[in-house]
Protein backbone atom coordinates (compact mmCIF):
# COMPACT_ATOMS: atom_id res chain seq x y z
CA UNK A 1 -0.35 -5.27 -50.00
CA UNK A 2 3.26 -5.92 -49.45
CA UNK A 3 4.16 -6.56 -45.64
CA UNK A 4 7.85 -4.05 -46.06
CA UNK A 5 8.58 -0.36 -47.52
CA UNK A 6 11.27 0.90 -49.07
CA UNK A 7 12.17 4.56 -47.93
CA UNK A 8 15.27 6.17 -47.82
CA UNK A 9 16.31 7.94 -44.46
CA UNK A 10 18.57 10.38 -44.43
CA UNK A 11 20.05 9.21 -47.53
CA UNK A 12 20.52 6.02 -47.16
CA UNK A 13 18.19 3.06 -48.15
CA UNK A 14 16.01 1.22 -45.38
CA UNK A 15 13.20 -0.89 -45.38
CA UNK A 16 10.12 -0.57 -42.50
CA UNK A 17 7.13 -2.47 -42.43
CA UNK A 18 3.72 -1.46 -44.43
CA UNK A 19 2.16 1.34 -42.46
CA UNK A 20 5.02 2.72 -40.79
CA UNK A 21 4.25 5.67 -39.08
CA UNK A 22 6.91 8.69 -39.10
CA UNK A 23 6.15 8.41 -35.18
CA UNK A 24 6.95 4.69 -35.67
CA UNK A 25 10.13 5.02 -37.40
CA UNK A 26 11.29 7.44 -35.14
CA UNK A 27 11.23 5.63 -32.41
CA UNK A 28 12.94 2.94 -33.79
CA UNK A 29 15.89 4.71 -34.66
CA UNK A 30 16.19 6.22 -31.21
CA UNK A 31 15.22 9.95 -32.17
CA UNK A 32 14.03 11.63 -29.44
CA UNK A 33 11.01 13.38 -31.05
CA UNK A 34 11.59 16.48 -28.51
CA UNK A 35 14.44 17.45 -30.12
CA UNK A 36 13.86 16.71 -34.08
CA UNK A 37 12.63 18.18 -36.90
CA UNK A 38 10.85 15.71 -39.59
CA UNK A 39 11.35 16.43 -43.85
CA UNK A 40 8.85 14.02 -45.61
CA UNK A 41 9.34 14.69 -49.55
CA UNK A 42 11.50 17.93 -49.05
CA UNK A 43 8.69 19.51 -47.06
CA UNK A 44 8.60 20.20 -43.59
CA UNK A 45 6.47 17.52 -41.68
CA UNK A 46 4.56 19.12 -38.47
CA UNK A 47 4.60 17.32 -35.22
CA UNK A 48 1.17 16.37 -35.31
CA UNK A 49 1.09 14.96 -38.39
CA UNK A 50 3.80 12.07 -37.14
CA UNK A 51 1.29 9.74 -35.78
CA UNK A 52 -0.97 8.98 -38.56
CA UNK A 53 1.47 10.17 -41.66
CA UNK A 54 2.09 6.49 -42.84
CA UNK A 55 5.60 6.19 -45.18
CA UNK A 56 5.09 5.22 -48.55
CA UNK A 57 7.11 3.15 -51.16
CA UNK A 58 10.39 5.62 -52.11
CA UNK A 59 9.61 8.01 -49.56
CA UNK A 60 12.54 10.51 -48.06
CA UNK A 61 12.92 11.63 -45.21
CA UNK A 62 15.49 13.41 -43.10
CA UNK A 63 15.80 13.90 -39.70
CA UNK A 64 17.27 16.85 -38.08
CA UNK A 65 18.16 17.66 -34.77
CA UNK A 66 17.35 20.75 -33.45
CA UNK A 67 20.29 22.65 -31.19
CA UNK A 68 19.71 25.48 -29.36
CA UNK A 69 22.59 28.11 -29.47
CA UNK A 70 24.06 30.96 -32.17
């Protein structure tokens, strides 16, 4: 099993380490996960799925903040 992932967040190439959590890799980009909302593959990701949803090879994800306001 390789020991790093290629992904690409919010359209730009990164590599994590094999079995990278979305939890995981939000925290290491500094996203409060109070205030975010998680696309895995074009889909929506829910909140409790964060924790043990592991990234794969060529995964995308975006991360969006959520702002309150009209």
């Amino acid at each position: 099993m390789p020991d790093e992932c290629r992904i690409h967040v919010n359209g730009k190439e990164a590599t994590v380490p094999a079995g990278t959590s979305v939890s995981d890799l939000l925290v290491s980009l500094g996203y409060p996960a109070k205030i975010v909302l998680v696309e895995l593959n074009k889909e929506v990701l829910p909140r409790r799925e964060w924790s043990v949803r592991r990234l794969q090879p060529e995964d995308r994800v975006e991360v969006l903040r959520v702002v309150a306001g009209g």
